[in-house]
Protein backbone atom coordinates (compact mmCIF):
# COMPACT_ATOMS: atom_id res chain seq x y z
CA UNK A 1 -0.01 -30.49 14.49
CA UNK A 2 -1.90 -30.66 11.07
CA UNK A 3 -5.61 -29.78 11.90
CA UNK A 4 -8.62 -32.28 10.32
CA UNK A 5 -11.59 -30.47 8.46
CA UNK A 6 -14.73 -32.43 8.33
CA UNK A 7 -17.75 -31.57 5.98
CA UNK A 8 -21.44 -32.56 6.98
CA UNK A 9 -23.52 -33.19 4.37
CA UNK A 10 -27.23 -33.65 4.95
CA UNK A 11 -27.57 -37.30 4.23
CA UNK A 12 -24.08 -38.09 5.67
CA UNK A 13 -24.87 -36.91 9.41
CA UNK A 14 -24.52 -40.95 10.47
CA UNK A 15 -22.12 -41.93 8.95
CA UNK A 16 -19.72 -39.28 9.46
CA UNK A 17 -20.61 -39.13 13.54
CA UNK A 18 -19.73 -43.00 13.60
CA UNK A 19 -16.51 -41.96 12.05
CA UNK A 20 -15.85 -39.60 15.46
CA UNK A 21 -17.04 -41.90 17.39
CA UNK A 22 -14.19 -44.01 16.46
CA UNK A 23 -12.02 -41.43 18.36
CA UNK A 24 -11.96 -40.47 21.70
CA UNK A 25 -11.58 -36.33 21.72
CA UNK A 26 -10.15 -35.94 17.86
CA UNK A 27 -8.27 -32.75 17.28
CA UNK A 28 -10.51 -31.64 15.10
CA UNK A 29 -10.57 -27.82 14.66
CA UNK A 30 -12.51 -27.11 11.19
CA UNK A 31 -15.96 -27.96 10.01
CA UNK A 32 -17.49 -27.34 7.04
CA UNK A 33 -21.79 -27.52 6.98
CA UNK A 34 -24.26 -27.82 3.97
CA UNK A 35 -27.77 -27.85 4.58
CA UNK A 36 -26.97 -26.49 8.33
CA UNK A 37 -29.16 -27.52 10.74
CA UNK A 38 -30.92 -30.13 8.60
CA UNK A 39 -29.14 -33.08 10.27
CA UNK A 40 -29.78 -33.60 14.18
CA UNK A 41 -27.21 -31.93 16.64
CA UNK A 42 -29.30 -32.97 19.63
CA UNK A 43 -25.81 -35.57 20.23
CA UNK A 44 -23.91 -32.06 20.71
CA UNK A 45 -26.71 -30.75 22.61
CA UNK A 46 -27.03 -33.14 25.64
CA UNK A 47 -23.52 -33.75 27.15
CA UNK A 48 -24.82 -35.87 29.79
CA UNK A 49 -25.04 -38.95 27.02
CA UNK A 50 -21.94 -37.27 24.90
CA UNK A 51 -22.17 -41.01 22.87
CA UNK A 52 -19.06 -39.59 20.39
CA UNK A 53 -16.32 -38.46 23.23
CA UNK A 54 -17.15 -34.79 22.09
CA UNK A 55 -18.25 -33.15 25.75
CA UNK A 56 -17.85 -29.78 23.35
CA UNK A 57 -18.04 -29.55 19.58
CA UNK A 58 -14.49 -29.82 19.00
CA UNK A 59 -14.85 -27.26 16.23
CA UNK A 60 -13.41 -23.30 16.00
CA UNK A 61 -13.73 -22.77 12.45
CA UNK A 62 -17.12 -23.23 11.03
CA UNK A 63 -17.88 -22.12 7.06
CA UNK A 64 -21.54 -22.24 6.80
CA UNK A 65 -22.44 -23.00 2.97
CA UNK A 66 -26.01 -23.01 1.29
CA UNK A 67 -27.73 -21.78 4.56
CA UNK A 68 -30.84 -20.27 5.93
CA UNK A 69 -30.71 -17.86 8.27
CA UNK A 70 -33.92 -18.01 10.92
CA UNK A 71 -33.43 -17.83 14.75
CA UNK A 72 -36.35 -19.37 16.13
CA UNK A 73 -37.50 -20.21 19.66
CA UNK A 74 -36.51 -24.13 20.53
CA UNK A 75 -34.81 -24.94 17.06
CA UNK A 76 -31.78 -26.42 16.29
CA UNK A 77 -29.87 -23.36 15.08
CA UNK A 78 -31.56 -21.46 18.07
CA UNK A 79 -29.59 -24.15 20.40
CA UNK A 80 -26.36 -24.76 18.76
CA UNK A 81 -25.49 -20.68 18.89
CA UNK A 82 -26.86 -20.70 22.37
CA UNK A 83 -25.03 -23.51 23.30
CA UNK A 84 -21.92 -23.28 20.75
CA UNK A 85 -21.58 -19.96 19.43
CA UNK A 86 -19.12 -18.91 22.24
CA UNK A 87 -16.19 -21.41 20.64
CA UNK A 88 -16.30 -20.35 17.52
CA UNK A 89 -13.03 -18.41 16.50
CA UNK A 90 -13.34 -18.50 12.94
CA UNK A 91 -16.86 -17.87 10.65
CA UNK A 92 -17.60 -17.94 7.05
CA UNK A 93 -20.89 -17.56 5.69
CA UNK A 94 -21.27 -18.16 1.79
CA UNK A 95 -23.88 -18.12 -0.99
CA UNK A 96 -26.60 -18.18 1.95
CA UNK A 97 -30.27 -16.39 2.20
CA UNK A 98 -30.49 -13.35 5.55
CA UNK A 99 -33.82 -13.48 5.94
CA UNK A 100 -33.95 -11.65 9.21
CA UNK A 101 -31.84 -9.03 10.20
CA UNK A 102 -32.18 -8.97 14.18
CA UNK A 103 -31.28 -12.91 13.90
CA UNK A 104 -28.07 -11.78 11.37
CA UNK A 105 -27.22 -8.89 14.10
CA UNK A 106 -27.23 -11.33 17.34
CA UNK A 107 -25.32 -14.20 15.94
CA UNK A 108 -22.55 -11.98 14.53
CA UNK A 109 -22.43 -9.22 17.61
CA UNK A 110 -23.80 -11.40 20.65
CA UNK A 111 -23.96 -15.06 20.32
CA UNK A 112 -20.14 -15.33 18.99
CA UNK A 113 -18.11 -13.25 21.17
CA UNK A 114 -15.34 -14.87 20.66
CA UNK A 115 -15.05 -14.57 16.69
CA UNK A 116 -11.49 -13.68 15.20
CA UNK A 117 -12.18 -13.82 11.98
CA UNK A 118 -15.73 -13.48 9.44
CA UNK A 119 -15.57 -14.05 5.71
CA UNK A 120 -19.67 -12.91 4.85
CA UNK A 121 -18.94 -14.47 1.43
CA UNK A 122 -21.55 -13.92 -1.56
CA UNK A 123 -24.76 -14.11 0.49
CA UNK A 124 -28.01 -12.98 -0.61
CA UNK A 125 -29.41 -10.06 1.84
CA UNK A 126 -33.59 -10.12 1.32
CA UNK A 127 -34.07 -8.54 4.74
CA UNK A 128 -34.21 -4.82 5.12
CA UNK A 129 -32.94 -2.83 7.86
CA UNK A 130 -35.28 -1.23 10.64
CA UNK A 131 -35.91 2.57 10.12
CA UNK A 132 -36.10 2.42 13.89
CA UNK A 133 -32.48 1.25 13.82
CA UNK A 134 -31.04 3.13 12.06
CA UNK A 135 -32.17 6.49 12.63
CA UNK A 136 -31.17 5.76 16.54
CA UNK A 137 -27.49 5.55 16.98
CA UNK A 138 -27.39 5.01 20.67
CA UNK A 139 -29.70 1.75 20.42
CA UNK A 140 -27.45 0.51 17.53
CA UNK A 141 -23.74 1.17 20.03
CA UNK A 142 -25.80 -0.07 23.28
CA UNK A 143 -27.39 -3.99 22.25
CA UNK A 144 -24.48 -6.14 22.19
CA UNK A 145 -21.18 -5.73 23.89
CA UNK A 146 -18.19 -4.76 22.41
CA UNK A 147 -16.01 -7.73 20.55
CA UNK A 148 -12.06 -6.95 20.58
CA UNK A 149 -10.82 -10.24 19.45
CA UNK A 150 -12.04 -10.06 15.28
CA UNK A 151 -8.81 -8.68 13.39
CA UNK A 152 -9.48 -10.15 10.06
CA UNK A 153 -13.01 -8.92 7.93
CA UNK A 154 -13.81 -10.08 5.02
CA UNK A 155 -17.14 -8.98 2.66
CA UNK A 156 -18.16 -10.12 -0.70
CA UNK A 157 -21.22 -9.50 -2.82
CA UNK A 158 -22.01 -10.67 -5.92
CA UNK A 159 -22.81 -9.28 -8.72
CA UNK A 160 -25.64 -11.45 -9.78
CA UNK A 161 -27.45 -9.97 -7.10
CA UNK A 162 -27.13 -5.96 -7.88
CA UNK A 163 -30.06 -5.47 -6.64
CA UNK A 164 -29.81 -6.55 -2.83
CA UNK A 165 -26.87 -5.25 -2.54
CA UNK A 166 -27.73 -3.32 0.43
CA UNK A 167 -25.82 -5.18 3.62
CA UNK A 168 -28.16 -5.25 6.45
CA UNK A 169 -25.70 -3.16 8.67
CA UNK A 170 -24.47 0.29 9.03
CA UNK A 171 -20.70 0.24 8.56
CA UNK A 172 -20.49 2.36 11.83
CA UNK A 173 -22.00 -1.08 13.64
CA UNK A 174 -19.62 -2.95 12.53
CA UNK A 175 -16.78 -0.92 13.51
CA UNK A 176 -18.46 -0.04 16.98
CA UNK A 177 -18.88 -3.97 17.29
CA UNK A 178 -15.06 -4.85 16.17
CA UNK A 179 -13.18 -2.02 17.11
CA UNK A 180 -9.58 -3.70 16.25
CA UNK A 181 -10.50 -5.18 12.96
CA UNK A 182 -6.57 -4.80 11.11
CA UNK A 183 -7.20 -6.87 8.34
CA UNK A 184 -10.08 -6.08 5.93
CA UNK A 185 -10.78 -7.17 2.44
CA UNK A 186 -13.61 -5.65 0.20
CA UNK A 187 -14.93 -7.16 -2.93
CA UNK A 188 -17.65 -6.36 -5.22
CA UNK A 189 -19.33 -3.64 -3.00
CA UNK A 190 -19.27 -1.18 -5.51
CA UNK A 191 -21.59 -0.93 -8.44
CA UNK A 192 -22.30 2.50 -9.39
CA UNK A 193 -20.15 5.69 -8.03
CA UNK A 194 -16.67 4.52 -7.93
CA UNK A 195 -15.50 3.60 -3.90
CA UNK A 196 -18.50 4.69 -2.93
CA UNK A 197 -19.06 2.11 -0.04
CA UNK A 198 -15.16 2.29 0.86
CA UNK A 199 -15.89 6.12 1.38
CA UNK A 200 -18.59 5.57 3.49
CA UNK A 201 -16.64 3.56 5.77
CA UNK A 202 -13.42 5.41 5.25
CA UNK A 203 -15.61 8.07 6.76
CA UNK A 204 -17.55 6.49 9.58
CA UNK A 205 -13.62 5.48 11.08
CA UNK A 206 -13.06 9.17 11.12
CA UNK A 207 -16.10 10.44 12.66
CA UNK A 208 -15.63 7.37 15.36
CA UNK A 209 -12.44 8.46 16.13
CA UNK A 210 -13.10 11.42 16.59
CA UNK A 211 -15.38 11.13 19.41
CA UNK A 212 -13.55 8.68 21.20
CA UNK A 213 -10.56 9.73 23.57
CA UNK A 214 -8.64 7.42 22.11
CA UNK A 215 -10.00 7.09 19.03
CA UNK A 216 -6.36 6.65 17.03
CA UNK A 217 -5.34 3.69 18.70
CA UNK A 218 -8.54 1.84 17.24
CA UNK A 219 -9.47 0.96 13.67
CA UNK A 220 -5.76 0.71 12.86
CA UNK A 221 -5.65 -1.29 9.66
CA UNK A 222 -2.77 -3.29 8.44
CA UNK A 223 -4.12 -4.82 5.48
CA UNK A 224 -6.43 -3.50 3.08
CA UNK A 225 -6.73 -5.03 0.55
CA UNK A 226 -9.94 -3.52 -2.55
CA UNK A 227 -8.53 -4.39 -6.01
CA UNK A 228 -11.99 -6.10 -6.41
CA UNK A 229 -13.86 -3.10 -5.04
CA UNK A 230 -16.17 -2.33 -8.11
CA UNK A 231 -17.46 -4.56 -10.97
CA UNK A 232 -15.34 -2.85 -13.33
CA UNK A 233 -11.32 -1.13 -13.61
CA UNK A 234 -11.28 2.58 -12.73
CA UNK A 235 -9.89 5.11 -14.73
CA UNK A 236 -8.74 7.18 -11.93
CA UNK A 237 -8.36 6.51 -8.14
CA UNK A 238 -10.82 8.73 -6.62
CA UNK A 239 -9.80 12.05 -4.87
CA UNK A 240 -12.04 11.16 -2.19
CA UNK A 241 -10.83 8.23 -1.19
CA UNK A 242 -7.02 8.87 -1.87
CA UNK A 243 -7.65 12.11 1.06
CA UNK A 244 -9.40 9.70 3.47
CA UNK A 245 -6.62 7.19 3.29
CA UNK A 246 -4.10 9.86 3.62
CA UNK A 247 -5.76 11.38 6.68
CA UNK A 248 -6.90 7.87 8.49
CA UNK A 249 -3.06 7.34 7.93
CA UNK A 250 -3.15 3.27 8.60
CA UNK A 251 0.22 1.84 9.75
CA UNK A 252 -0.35 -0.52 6.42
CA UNK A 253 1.82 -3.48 5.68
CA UNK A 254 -0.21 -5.36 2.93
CA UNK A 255 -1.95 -3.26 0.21
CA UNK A 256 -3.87 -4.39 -3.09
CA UNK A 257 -5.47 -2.11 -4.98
CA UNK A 258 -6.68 -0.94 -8.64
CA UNK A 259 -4.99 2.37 -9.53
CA UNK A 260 -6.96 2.99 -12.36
CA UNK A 261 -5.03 3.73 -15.56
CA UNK A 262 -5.88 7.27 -16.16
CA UNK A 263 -4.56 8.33 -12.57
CA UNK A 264 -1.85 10.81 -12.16
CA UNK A 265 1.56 9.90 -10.85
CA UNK A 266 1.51 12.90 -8.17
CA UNK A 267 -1.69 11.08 -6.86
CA UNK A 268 0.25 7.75 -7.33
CA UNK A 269 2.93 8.58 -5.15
CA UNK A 270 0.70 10.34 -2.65
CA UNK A 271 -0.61 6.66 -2.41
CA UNK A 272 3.12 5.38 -1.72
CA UNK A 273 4.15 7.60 0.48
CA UNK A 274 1.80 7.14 2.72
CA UNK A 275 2.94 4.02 3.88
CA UNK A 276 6.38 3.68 2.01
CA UNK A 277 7.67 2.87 5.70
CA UNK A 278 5.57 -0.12 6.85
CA UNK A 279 4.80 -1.58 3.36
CA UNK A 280 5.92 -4.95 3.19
CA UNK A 281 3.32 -6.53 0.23
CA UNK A 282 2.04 -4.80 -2.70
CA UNK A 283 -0.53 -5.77 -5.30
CA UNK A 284 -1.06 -3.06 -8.39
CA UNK A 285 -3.33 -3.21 -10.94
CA UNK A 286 -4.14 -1.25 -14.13
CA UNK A 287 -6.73 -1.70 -16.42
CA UNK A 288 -5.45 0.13 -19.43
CA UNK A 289 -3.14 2.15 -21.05
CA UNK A 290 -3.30 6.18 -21.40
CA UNK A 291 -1.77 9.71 -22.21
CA UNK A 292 -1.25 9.67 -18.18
CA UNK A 293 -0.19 6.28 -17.65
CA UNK A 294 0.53 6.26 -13.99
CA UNK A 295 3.49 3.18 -14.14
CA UNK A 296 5.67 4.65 -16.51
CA UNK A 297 8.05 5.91 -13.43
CA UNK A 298 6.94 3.85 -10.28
CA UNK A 299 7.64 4.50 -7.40
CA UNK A 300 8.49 8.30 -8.08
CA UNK A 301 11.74 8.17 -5.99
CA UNK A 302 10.02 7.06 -3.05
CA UNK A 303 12.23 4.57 -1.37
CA UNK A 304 10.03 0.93 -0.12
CA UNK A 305 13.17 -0.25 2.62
CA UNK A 306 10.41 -2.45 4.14
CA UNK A 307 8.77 -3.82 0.70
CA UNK A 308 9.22 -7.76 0.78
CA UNK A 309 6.80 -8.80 -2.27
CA UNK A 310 5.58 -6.94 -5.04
CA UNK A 311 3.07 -8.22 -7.61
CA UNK A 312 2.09 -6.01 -10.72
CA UNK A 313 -1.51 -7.56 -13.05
CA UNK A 314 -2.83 -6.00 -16.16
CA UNK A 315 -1.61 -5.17 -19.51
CA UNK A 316 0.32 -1.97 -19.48
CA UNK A 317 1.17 -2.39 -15.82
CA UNK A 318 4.88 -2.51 -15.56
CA UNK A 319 6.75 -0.75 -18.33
CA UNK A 320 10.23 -1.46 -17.08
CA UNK A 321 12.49 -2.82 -13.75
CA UNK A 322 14.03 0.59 -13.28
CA UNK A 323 12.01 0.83 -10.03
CA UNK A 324 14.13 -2.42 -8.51
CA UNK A 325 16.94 0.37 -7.06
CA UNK A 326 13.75 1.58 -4.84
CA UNK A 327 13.20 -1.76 -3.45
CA UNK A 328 16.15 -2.96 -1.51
CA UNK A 329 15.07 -5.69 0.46
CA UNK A 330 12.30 -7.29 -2.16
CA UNK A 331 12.20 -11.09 -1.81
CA UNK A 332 9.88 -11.85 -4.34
CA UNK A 333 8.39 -10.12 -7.37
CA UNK A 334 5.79 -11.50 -10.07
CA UNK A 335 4.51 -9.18 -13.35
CA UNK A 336 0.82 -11.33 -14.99
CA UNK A 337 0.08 -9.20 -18.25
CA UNK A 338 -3.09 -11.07 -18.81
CA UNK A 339 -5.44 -13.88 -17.76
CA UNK A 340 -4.51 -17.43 -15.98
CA UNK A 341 -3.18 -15.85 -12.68
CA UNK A 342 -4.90 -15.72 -9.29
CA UNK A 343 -4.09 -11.65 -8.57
CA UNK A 344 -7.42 -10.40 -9.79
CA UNK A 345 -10.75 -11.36 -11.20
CA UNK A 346 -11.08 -12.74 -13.74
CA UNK A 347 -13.12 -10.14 -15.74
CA UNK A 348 -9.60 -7.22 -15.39
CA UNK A 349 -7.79 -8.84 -17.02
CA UNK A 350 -8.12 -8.68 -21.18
CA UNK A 351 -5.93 -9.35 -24.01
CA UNK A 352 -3.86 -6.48 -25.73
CA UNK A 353 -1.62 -7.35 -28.36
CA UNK A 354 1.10 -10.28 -27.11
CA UNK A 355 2.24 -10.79 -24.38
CA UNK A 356 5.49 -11.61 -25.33
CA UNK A 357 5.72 -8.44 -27.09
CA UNK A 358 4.88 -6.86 -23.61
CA UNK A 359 8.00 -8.38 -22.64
CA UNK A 360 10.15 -7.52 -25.08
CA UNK A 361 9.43 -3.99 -24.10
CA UNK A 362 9.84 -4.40 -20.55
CA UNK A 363 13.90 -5.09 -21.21
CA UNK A 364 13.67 -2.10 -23.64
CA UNK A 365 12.88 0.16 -21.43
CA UNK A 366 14.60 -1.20 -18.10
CA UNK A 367 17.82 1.06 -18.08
CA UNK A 368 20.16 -1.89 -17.03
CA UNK A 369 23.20 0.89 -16.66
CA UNK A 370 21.48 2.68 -14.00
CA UNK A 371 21.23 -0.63 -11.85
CA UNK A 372 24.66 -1.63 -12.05
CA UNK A 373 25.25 -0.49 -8.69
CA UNK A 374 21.90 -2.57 -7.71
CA UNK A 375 21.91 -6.27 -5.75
CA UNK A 376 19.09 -7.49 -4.39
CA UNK A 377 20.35 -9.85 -1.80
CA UNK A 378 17.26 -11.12 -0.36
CA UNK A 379 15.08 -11.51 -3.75
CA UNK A 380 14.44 -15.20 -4.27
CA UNK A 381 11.45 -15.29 -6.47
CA UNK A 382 11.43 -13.82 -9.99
CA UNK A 383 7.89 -14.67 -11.71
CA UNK A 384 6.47 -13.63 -14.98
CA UNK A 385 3.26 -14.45 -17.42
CA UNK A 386 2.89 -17.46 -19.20
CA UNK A 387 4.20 -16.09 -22.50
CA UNK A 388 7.61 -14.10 -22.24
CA UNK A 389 11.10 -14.00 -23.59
CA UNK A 390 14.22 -13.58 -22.25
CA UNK A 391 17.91 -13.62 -24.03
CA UNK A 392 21.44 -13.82 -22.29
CA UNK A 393 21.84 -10.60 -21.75
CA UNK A 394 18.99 -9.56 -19.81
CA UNK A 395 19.36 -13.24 -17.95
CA UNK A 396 22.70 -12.25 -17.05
CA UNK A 397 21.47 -8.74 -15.48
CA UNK A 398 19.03 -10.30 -13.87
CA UNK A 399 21.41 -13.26 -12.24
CA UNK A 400 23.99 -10.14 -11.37
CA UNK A 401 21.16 -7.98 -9.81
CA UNK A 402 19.82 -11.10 -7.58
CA UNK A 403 22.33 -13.34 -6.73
CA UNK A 404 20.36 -15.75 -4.79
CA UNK A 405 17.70 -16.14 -6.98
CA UNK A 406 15.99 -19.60 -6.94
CA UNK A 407 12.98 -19.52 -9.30
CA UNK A 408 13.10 -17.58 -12.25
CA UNK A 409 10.44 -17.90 -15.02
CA UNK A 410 6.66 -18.47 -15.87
CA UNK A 411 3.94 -18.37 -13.47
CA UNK A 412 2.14 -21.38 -13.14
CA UNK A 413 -1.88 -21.62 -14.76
CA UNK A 414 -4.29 -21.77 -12.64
């Protein structure tokens, strides 16, 4: 069954309750709230009259837009997390104000037990974090009790804000608090050493393992997904973080990240390897082209039997389809030179010379003799960059190669 999102706005709180009303016990499941709190929840708040059917909000995902943080005593936002906070399953917060870091803390680690997934989405962060806090580790692990159910993290910042870009948490609360996070996605965290915040947590899942007894059955990420870690492309993948990964060893089966154009292919592969056996998607992107280029022979031999889709963005990124006789079982594939594609910001992706030019070079290069012996019986989806070219020859390849191909051309715009 399709589930119904409603939106509150502040002047619509009447009109849109009516609406419910209308319904006894609506399968609603999604809510979306501007202006929280500014419109009356006291119908919510005293079941015994329950004038709209709704004995419980019938809501689980809430995405709380435009909002204030303040927990105060006998106020409406007080109430509804009291009251409320316990059925909600799924939580974004976006372009809101944290004025209060204790308040932040409860609702995410006490008042929602329950959470499965948080998206804290572009906020602006103008409280500080308590020296006391911090400096006491114990207090931190022993306030709230631990949540297993979250598996999916996001965390944005913004750049407009590079000043408060300090989150009011230690990452080692957050993965004390949500011990079996699997899917996390970073973006925009990083504004001055490159991966520095991804180190920092990188680091905190190590030192947490290794003072619990079973510290590698926790923090076991399957998706990580950083392409949009830093403001701008990296030249090289750091070191540091490259050993972390490699160490942490994350059963991964969804990866997107920025290689950085100047990186090495050894390091390249190291990054492959590591999860060559579990690897189903796979985002890459490169920012430029150099003496090093790290693409030219992707994947270095190592074999990607579970690999399902595969999506290359930037300008030099994929040089040729030699690496197609490493990917057995791919089902879909797209290559985005340049801008109008949803893989990467925006601000990555810059014009260099034509794209159709790109193209041409990518058949150049591809060695179709080598894949003769190559059919890729499960790859579907064949998508390229709004500007390519194509003659018979290579169409035919391409038609012998994937037999059940059923798209087979330009990306869309977006």
């Amino acid at each position: 069954m399709e589930s119904v999102s409603s939106t509150f706005e502040g002047g619509d709180h009447h009109r849109t309750t009516e609406k419910l009303a209308c319904v006894e016990n609506p399968m609603l499941n999604s809510v979306g709230l501007h202006s929280l709190f500014r419109w009356s929840i006291s119908r919510w708040l005293i079941a015994s009259s329950d004038p709209y059917y709704l004995t419980e909000p019938p809501f689980q995902k809430y995405i709380l837009n435009n909002w204030e943080l303040r927990l105060r005593r006998r106020t409406n936002q007080t109430k509804f997390w009291k009251a409320y906070g316990h059925l909600v399953k799924q939580l974004e917060i976006r372009y809101s104000t944290v004025f209060s870091y204790k308040a932040f803390r409860r609702i995410l680690f006490d008042l929602t037990p329950n959470l499965e997934y948080l998206f804290l989405n572009e906020n602006y962060y103008g409280c500080r974090r308590p020296k006391q806090l911090l400096q006491n580790s114990d207090q931190r692990s022993s306030t709230f009790n631990v949540q297993n159910k979250l598996k999916d993290l996001k965390i944005a910042l913004t750049f407009e804000y590079m000043d408060q870009y300090q989150l009011p948490f230690l990452w080692t609360e957050i993965l004390e608090q949500f011990p079996n996070i699997k899917n996390l996605t970073l973006k925009s965290l990083c504004f001055a050493k490159p991966y520095e915040k991804l180190d920092d947590l990188l680091m905190s899942i190590k030192c947490l393992r290794a003072a619990s007894s079973i510290g590698n059955e926790l923090w076991k990420l399957q998706k990580l997904h950083i392409l949009d870690l830093q403001e701008k492309p990296l030249s090289v993948f750091p070191l540091t973080t490259l050993s972390y990964l490699e160490e942490l060893c994350f059963p991964l089966t969804s990866l997107s990240i920025d290689i950085g154009s100047g990186t090495t292919w050894h390091d390249f592969k190291r990054i492959l390897t590591m999860s060559s056996n579990t690897l189903q998607q796979l985002v890459l992107y490169s920012g430029g082209e150099s003496a090093q280029d790290p693409c030219l022979s992707f994947p270095f031999g190592v074999v990607l039997n579970a690999l399902r889709e595969l999506r290359f963005a930037g300008p030099f990124i994929c040089h040729n389809l030699d690496f197609l006789q490493f990917t057995p079982h791919l089902r879909k594939l797209e290559i985005c030179y340049f801008q109008n594609n949803d893989l990467v910001s925006s601000w990555k992706l810059r014009e260099s010379g034509s794209q159709r030019q790109l193209f041409l070079k990518m058949w150049e290069r591809t060695h179709f003799n080598s894949l003769n012996s190559v059919v890729l019986t499960s790859m579907e989806v064949f998508l390229v960059g709004d500007d390519w070219v194509c003659d018979h020859v290579e169409a035919e390849a391409i038609t012998r190669m994937m037999p059940n191909l059923k798209v087979f051309g330009k990306r869309k715009s977006t």
